[in-house]
Protein backbone atom coordinates (compact mmCIF):
# COMPACT_ATOMS: atom_id res chain seq x y z
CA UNK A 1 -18.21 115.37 41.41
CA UNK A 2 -15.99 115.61 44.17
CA UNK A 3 -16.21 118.99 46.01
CA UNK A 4 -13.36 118.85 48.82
CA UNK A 5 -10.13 118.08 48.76
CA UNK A 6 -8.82 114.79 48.64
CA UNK A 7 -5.39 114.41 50.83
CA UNK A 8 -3.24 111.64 50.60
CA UNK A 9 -1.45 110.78 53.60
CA UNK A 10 0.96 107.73 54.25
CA UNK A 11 4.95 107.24 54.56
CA UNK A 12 7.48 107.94 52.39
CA UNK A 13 7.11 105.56 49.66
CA UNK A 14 4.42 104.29 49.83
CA UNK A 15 2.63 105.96 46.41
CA UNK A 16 1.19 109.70 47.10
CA UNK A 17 2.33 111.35 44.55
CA UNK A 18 2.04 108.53 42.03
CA UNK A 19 -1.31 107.63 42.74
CA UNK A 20 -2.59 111.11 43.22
CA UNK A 21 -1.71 112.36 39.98
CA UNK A 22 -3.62 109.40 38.39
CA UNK A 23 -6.66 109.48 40.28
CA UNK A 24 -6.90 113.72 39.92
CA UNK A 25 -7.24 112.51 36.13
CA UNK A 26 -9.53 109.91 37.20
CA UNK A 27 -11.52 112.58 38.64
CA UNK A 28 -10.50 115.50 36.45
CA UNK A 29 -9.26 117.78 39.23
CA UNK A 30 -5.86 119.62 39.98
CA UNK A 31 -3.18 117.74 41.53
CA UNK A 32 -1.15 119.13 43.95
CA UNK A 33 2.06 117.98 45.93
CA UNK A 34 2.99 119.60 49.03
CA UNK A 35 6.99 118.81 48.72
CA UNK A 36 6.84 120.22 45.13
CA UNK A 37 5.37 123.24 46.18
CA UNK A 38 7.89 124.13 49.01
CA UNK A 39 10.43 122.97 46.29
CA UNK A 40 9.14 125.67 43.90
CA UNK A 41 8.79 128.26 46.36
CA UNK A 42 11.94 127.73 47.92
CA UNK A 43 14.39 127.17 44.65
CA UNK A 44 15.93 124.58 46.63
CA UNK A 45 15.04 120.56 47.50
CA UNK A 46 13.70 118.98 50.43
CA UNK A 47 17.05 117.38 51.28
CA UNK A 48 18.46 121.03 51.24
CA UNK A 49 16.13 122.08 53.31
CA UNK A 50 16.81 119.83 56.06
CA UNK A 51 19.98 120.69 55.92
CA UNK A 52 19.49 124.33 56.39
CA UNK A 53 16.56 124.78 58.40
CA UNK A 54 16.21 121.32 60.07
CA UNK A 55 13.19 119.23 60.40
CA UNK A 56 11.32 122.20 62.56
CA UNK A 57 11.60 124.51 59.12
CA UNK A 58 10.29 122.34 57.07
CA UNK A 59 7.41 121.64 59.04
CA UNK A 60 6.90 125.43 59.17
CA UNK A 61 6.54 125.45 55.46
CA UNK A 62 4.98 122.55 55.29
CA UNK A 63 1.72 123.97 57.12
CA UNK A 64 1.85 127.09 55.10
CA UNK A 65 1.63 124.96 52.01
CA UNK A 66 -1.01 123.19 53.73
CA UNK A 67 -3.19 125.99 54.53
CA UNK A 68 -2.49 127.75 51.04
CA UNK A 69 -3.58 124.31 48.68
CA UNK A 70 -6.24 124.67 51.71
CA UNK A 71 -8.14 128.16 50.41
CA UNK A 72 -8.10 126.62 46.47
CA UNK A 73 -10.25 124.81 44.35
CA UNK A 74 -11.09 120.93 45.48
CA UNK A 75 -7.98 119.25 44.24
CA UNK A 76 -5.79 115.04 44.60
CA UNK A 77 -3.52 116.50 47.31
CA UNK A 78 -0.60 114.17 48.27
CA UNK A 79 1.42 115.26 50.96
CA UNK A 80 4.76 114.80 52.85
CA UNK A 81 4.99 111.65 55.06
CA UNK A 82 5.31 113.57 58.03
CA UNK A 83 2.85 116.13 57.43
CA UNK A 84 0.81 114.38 60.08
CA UNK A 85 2.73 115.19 63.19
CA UNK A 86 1.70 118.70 63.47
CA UNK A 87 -1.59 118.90 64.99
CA UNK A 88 -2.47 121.93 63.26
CA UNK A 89 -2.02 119.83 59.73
CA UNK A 90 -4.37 116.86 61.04
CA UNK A 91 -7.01 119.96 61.58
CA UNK A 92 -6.71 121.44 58.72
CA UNK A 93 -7.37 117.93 56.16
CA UNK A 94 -9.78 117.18 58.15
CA UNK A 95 -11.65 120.32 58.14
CA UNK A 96 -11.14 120.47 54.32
CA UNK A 97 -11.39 117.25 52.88
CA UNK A 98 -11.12 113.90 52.92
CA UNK A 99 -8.10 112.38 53.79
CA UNK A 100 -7.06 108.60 52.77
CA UNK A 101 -4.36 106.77 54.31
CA UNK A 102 -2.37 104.68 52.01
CA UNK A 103 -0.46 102.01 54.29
CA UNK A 104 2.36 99.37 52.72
CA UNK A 105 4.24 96.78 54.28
CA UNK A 106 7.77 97.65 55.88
CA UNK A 107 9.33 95.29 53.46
CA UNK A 108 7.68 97.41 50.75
CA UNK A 109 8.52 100.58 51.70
CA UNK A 110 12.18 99.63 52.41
CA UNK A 111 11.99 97.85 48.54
CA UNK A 112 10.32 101.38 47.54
CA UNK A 113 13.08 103.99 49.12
CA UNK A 114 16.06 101.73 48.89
CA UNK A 115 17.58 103.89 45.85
CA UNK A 116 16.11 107.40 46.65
CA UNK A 117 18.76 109.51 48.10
CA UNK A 118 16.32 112.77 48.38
CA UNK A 119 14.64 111.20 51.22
CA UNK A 120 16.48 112.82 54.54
CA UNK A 121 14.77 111.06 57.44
CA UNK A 122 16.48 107.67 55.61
CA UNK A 123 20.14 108.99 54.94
CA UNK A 124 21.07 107.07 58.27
CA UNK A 125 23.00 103.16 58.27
CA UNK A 126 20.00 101.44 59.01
CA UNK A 127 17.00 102.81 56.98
CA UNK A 128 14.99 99.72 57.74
CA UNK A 129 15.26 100.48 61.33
CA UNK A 130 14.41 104.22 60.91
CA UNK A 131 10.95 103.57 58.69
CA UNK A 132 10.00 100.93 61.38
CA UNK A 133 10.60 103.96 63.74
CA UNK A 134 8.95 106.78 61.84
CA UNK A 135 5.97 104.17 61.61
CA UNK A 136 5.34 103.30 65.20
CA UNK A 137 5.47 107.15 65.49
CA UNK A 138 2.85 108.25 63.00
CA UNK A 139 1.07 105.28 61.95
CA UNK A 140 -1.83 106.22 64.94
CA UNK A 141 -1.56 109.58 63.33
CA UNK A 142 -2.23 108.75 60.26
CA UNK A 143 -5.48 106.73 61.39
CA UNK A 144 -6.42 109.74 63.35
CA UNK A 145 -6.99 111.86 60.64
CA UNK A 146 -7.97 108.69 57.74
CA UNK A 147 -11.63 108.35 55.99
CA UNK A 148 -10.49 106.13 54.00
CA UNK A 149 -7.60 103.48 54.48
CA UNK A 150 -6.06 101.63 51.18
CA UNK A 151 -3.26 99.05 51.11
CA UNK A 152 -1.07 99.55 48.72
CA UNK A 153 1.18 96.27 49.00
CA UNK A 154 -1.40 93.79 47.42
CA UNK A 155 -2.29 96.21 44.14
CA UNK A 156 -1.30 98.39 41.58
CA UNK A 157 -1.72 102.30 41.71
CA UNK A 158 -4.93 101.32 39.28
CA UNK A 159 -6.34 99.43 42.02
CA UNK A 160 -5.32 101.30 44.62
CA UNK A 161 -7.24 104.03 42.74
CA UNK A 162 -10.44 101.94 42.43
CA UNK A 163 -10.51 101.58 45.86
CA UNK A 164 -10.24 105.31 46.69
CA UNK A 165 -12.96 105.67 44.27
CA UNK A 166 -15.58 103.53 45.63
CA UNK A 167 -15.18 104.89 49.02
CA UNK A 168 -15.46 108.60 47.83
């Protein structure tokens, strides 16, 4: 039995949310998404949120989130892809858990958000350009704070799952 949380960190895209809601049934624990918790506390979407209160006021409520999901039961947390660039969000996951880095190719990713309009940071001309960006940016963040690092290019969410698994 698993008894910390489990946060799932990565960029957009790349299969948080997806693969943390299968492997909190894998492990019979609460799932939890950071975005859809400042969505439901907020009545409003991320996109609209960024809009309003700019990237700074998300992050604001992002780390509330963060330190709320913090004080609950062990839980599959998968969080926002930029969760990582406030140092006080790297503290707390890895005071409270462990924290795996799921990584996919840029083609990937760029194949993964190509469609999804709710994704601010990409609403520019060139969203390949912008995830190559945001990557060089967080990807040593995103080590910084990883236990465990899965690829999720080469498999499945199953098997990206398994792999989580054996390392917990």
């Amino acid at each position: 039995m698993i008894d910390k949380h489990v946060f799932l960190v990565g960029p957009m895209g790349v299969g948080k949310s997806t693969i943390g809601r299968l492997l909190a049934g894998e492990l019979g624990l609460a799932f939890r998404d950071t975005d859809r918790i400042i969505e439901e506390r907020t009545g409003a979407d991320i996109p609209w949120i960024f809009d309003m209160e700019g990237e700074s006021g998300f992050r604001l409520r992002e780390t509330q989130v963060l330190e709320d999901v913090c004080r609950e039961a062990p839980a599959i947390i998968a969080t926002g892809g930029g969760i990582v660039t406030q140092p006080r969000n790297r503290e707390l996951m890895t005071d409270f858990g462990v924290v795996c880095y799921l990584q996919a190719s840029v083609d990937q990713l760029v194949e993964r958000t190509a469609r999804d309009r709710k994704r601010p940071l990409l609403q520019v001309d060139k969203p390949r350009d912008k995830i190559v960006e945001i990557l060089a940016e967080r990807e040593p963040l995103y080590r910084s704070v990883a236990d465990i690092v899965v690829n999720t290019d080469r498999h499945g969410p199953k098997a990206a799952i398994q792999e989580i698994l054996s390392h917990l």
